[in-house]
C-alpha atoms as a PDB file:
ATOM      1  CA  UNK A   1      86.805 122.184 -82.147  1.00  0.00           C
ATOM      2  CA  UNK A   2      88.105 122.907 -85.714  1.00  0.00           C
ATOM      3  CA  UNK A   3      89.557 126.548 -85.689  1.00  0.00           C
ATOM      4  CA  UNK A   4      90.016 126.472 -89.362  1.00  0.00           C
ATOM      5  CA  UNK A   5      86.315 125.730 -89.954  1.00  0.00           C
ATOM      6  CA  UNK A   6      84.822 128.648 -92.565  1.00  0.00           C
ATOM      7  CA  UNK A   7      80.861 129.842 -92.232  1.00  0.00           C
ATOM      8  CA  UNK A   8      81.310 131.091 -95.120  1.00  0.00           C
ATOM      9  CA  UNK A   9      81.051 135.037 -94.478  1.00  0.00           C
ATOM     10  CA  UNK A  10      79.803 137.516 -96.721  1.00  0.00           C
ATOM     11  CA  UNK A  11      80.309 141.000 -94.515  1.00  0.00           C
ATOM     12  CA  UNK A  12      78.029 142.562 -92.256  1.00  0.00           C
ATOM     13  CA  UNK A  13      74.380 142.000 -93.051  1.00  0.00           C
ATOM     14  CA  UNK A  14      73.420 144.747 -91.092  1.00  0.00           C
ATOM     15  CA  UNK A  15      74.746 146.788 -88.192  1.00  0.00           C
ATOM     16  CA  UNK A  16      71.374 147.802 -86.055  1.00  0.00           C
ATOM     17  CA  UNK A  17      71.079 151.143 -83.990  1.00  0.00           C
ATOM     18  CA  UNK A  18      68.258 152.442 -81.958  1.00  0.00           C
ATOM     19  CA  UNK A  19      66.379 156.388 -83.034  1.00  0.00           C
ATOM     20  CA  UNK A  20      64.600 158.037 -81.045  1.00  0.00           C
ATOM     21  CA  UNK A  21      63.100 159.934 -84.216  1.00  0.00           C
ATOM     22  CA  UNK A  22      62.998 157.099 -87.113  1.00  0.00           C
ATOM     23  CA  UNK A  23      61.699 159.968 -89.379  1.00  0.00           C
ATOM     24  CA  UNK A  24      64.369 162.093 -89.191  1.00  0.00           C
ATOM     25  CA  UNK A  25      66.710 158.855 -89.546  1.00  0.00           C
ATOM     26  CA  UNK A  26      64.956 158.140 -93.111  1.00  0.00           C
ATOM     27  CA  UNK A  27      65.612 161.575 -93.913  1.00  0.00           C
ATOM     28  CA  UNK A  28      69.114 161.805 -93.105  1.00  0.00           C
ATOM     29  CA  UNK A  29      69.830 158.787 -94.624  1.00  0.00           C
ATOM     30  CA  UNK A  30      67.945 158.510 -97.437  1.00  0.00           C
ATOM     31  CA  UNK A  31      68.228 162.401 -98.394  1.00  0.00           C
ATOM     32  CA  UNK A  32      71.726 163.419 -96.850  1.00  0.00           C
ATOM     33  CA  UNK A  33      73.647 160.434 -97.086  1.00  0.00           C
ATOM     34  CA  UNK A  34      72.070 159.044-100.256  1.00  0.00           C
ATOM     35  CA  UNK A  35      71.846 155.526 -99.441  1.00  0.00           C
ATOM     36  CA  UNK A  36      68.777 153.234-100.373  1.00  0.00           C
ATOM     37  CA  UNK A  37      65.890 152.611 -97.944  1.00  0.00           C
ATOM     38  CA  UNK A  38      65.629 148.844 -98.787  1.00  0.00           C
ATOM     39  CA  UNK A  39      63.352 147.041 -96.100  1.00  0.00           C
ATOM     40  CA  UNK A  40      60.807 148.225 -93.093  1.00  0.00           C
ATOM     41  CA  UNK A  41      59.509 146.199 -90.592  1.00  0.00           C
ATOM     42  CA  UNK A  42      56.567 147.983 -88.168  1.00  0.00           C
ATOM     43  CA  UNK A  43      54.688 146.242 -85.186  1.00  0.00           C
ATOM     44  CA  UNK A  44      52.770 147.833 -82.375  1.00  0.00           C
ATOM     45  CA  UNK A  45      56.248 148.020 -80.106  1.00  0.00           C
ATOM     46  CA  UNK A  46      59.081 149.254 -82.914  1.00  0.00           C
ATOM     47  CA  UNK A  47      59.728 149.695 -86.368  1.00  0.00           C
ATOM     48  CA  UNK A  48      63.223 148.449 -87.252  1.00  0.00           C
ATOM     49  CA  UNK A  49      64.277 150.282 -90.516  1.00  0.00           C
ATOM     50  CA  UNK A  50      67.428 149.004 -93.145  1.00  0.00           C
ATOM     51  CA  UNK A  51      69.501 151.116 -95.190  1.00  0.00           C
ATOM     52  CA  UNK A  52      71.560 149.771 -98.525  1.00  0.00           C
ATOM     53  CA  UNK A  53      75.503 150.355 -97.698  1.00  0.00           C
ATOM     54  CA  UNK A  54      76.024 148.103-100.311  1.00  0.00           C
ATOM     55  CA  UNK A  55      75.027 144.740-101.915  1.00  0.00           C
ATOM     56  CA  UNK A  56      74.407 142.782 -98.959  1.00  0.00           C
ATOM     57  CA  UNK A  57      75.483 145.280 -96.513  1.00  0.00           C
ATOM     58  CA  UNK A  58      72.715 147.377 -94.392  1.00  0.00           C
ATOM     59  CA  UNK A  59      72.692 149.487 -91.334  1.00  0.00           C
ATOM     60  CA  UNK A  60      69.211 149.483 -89.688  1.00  0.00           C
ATOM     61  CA  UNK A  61      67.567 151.291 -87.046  1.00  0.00           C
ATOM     62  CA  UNK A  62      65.133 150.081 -84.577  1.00  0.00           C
ATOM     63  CA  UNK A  63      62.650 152.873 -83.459  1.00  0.00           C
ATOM     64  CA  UNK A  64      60.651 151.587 -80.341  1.00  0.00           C
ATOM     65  CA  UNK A  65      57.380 152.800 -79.059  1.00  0.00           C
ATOM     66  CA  UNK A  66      56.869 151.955 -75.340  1.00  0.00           C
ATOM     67  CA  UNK A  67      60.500 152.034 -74.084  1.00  0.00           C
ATOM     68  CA  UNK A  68      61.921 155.661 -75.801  1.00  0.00           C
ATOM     69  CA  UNK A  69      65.394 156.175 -75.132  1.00  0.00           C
ATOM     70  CA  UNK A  70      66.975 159.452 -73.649  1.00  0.00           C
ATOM     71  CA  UNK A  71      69.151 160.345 -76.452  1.00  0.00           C
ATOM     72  CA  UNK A  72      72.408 161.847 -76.843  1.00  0.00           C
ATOM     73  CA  UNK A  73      75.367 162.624 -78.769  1.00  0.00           C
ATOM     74  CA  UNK A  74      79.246 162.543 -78.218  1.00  0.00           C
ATOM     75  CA  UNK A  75      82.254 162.825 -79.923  1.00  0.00           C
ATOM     76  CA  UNK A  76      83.802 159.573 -82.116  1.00  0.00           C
ATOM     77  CA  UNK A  77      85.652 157.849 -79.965  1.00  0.00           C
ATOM     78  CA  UNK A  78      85.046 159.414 -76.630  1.00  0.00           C
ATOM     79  CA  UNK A  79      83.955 156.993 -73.940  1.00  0.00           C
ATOM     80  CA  UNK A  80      80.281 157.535 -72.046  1.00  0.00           C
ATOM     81  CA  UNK A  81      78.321 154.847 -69.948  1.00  0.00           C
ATOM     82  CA  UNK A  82      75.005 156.519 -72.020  1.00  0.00           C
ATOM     83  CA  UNK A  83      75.542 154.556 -75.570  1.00  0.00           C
ATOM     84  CA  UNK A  84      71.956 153.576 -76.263  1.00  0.00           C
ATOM     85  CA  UNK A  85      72.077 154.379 -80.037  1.00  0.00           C
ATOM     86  CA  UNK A  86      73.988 150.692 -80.429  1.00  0.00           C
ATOM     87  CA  UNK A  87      72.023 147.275 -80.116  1.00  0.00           C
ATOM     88  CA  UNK A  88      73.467 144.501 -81.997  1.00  0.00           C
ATOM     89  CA  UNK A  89      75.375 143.789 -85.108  1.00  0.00           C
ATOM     90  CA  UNK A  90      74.688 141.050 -87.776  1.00  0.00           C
ATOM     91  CA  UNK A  91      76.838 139.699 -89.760  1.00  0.00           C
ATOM     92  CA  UNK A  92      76.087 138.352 -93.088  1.00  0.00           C
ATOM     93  CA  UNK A  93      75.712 134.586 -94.079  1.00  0.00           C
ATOM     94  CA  UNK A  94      75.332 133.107 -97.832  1.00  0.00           C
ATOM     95  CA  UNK A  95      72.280 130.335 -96.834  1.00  0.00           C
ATOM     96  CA  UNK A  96      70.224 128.608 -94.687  1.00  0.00           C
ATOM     97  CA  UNK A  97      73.086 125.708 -94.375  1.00  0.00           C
ATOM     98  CA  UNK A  98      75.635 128.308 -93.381  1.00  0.00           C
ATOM     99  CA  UNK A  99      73.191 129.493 -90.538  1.00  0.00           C
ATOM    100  CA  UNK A 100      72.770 125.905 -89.304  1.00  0.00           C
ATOM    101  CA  UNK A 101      76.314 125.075 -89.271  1.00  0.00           C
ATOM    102  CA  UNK A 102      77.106 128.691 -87.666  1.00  0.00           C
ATOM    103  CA  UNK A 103      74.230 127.872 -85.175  1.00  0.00           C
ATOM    104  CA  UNK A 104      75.480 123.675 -84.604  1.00  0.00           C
ATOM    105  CA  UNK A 105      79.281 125.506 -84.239  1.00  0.00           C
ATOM    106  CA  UNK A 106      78.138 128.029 -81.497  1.00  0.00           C
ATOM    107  CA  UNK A 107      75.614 125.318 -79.891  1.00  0.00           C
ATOM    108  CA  UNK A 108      78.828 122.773 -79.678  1.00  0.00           C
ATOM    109  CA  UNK A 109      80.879 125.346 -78.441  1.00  0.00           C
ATOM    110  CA  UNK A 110      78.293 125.481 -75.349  1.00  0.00           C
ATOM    111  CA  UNK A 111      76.725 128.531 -76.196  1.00  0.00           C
ATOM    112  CA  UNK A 112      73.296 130.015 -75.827  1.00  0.00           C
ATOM    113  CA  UNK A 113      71.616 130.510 -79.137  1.00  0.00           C
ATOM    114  CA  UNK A 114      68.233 131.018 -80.422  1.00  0.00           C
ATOM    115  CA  UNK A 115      66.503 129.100 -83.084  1.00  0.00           C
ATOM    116  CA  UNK A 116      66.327 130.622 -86.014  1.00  0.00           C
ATOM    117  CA  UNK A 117      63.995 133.412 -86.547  1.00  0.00           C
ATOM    118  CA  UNK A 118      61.925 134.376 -89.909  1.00  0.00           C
ATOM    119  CA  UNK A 119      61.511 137.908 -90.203  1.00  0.00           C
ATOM    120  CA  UNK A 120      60.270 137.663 -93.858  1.00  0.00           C
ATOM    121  CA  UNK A 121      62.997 139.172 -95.687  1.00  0.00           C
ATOM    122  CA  UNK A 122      65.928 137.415 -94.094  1.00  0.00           C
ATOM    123  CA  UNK A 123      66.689 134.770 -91.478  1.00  0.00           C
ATOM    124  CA  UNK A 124      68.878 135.224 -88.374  1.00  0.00           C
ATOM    125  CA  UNK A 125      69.965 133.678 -85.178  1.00  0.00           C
ATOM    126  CA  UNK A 126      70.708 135.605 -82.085  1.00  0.00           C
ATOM    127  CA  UNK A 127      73.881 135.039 -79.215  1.00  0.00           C
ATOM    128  CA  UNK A 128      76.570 137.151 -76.864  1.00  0.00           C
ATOM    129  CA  UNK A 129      79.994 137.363 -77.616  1.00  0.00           C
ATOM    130  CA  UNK A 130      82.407 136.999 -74.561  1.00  0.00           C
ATOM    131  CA  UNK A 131      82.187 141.018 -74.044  1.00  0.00           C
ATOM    132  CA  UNK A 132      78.280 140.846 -73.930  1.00  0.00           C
ATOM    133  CA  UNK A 133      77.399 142.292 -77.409  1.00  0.00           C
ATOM    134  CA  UNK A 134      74.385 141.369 -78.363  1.00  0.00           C
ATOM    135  CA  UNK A 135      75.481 139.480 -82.019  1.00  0.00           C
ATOM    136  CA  UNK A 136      73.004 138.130 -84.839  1.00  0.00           C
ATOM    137  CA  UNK A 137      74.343 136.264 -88.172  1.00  0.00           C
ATOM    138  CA  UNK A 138      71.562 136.736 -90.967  1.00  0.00           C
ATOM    139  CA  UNK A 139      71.535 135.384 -94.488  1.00  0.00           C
ATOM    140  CA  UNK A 140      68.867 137.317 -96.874  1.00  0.00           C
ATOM    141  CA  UNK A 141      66.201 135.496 -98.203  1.00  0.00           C
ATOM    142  CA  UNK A 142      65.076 138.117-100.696  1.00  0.00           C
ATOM    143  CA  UNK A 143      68.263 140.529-100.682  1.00  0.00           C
ATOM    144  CA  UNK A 144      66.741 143.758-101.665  1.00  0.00           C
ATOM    145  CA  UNK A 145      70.314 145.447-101.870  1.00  0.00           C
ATOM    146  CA  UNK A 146      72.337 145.533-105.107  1.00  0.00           C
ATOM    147  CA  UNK A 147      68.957 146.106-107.559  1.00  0.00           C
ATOM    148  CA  UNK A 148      68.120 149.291-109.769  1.00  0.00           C
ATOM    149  CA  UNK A 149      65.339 149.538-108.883  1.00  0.00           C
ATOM    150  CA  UNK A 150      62.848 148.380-105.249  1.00  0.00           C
ATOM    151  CA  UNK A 151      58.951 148.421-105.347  1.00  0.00           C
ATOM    152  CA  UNK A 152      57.463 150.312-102.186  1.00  0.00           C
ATOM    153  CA  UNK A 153      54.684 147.905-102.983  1.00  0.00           C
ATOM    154  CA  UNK A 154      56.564 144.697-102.379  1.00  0.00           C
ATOM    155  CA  UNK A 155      54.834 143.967 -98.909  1.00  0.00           C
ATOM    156  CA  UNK A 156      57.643 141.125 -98.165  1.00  0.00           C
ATOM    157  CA  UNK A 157      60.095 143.841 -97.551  1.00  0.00           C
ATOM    158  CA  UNK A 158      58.656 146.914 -97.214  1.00  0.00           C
ATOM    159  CA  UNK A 159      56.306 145.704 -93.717  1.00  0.00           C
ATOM    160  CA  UNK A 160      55.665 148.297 -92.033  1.00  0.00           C
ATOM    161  CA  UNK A 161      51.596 148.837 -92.371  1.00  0.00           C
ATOM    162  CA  UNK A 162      52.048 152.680 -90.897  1.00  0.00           C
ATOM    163  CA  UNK A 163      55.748 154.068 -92.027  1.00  0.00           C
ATOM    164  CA  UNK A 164      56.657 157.305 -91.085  1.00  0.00           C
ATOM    165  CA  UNK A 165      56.251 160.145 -93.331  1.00  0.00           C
ATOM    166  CA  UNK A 166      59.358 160.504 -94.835  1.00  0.00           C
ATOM    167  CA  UNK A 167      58.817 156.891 -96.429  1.00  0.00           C
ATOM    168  CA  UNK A 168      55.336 157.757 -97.688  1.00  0.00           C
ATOM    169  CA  UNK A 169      56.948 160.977 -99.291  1.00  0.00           C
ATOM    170  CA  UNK A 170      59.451 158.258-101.017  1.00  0.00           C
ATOM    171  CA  UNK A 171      56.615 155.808-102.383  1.00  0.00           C
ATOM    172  CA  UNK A 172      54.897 158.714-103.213  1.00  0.00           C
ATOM    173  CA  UNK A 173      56.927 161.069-105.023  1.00  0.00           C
ATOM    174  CA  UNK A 174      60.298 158.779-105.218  1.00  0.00           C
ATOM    175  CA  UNK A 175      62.108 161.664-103.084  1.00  0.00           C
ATOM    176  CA  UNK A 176      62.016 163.409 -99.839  1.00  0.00           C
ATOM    177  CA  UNK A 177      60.194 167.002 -99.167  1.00  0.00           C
ATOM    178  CA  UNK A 178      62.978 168.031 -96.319  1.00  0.00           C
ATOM    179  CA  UNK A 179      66.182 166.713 -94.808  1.00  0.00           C
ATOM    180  CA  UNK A 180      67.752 167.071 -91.649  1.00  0.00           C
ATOM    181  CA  UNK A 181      70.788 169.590 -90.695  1.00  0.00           C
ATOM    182  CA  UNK A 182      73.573 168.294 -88.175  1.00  0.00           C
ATOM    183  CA  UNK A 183      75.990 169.530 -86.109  1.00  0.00           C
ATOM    184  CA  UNK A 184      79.423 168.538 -84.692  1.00  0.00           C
ATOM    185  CA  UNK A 185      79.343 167.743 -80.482  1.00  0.00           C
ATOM    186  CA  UNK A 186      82.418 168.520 -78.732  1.00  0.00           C
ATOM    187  CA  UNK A 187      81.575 166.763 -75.295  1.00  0.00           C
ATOM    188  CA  UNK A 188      78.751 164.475 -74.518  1.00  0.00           C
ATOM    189  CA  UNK A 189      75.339 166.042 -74.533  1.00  0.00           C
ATOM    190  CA  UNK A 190      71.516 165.127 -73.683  1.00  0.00           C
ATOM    191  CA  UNK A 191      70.225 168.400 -75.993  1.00  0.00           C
ATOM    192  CA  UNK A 192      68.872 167.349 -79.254  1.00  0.00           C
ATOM    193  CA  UNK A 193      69.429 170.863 -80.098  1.00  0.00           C
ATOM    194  CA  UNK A 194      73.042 170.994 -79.183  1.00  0.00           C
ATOM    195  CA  UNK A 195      73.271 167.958 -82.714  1.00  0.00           C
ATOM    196  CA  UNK A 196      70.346 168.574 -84.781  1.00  0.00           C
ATOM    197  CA  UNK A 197      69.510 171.757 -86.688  1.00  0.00           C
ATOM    198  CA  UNK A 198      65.954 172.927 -87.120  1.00  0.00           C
ATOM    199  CA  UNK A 199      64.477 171.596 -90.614  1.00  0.00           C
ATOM    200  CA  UNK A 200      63.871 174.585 -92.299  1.00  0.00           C
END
């Protein structure tokens, strides 16, 4: 195998968590944090939200409807078997050739590795790194990072036919009503309370 071999990386396409409260999330990120709500996807079993870092660069959050999560918070860097709110990360890709040499590289390598999926808005393929994180490389196919300006109406990345309500507050009014307070843990913690103000 060629070790020097480049596929021709462009950063981290998106790093995907899991909320238990994807409304809150769009709040907090969107109206705290500042960053861009640039793509929703929304079937029957999840929405999986994305959030603009930077050109090219996302962090998304997958919000699922028939297996909830018991959430929890902890202190950076302090160990605890409970870490639900990570599920994969993707890195990013410049084209469809880079994905099929990235795929042929992994496949000749005698890895598992899906085909590659269409979600719309970008393309990915899915495989396990030798620790067992779950890994996806992604190239967009409309990058809806980097712009002035998105449309709310552009249905090839905005997919979600039901959003939650902080994203109807965006394409409505182009801001949020209310944001989300939170708070510092010191050890590991199952109280939503004990991390998350009231709104007021």
């Amino acid at each position: 195998m060629d070790s020097t071999r480049s596929h021709r990386w462009r950063g981290i396409n998106h790093l995907a968590l899991v909320t238990h409260d994807m409304d809150a999330t769009v709040r907090f990120y969107v109206g705290v944090l500042g960053m861009r709500i640039v793509a929703t996807i929304g079937t029957p079993s999840f929405r999986h939200y994305f959030f603009e870092l930077g050109q090219g660069n996302t962090i998304a959050f997958f919000e699922y409807a028939d297996a909830p999560s018991e959430p929890f918070s902890k202190p950076a860097g302090i160990p605890d078997t409970r870490a639900p709110q990570f599920d994969h990360v993707s890195f990013d890709l410049v084209d469809e050739e880079a994905l099929e040499d990235l795929r042929k590289a992994l496949l000749d390598a005698g890895s598992d590795i899906t085909d590659v999926v269409d979600h719309g808005f970008l393309r990915s393929v899915y495989f396990t790194d030798p620790n067992g994180i779950a890994l996806e490389a992604s190239y967009w196919i409309t990058d809806p990072t980097g712009h002035a300006a998105l449309s709310f109406d552009d249905e090839r990345i905005f997919a979600d036919p039901d959003p939650v309500p902080a994203v109807a507050e965006l394409q409505r009014a182009g801001e949020l009503d209310r944001v989300p307070a939170t708070r510092l843990v010191d050890a590991p913690t199952s109280r939503i309370d004990d991390w998350s103000a009231p709104t007021p």
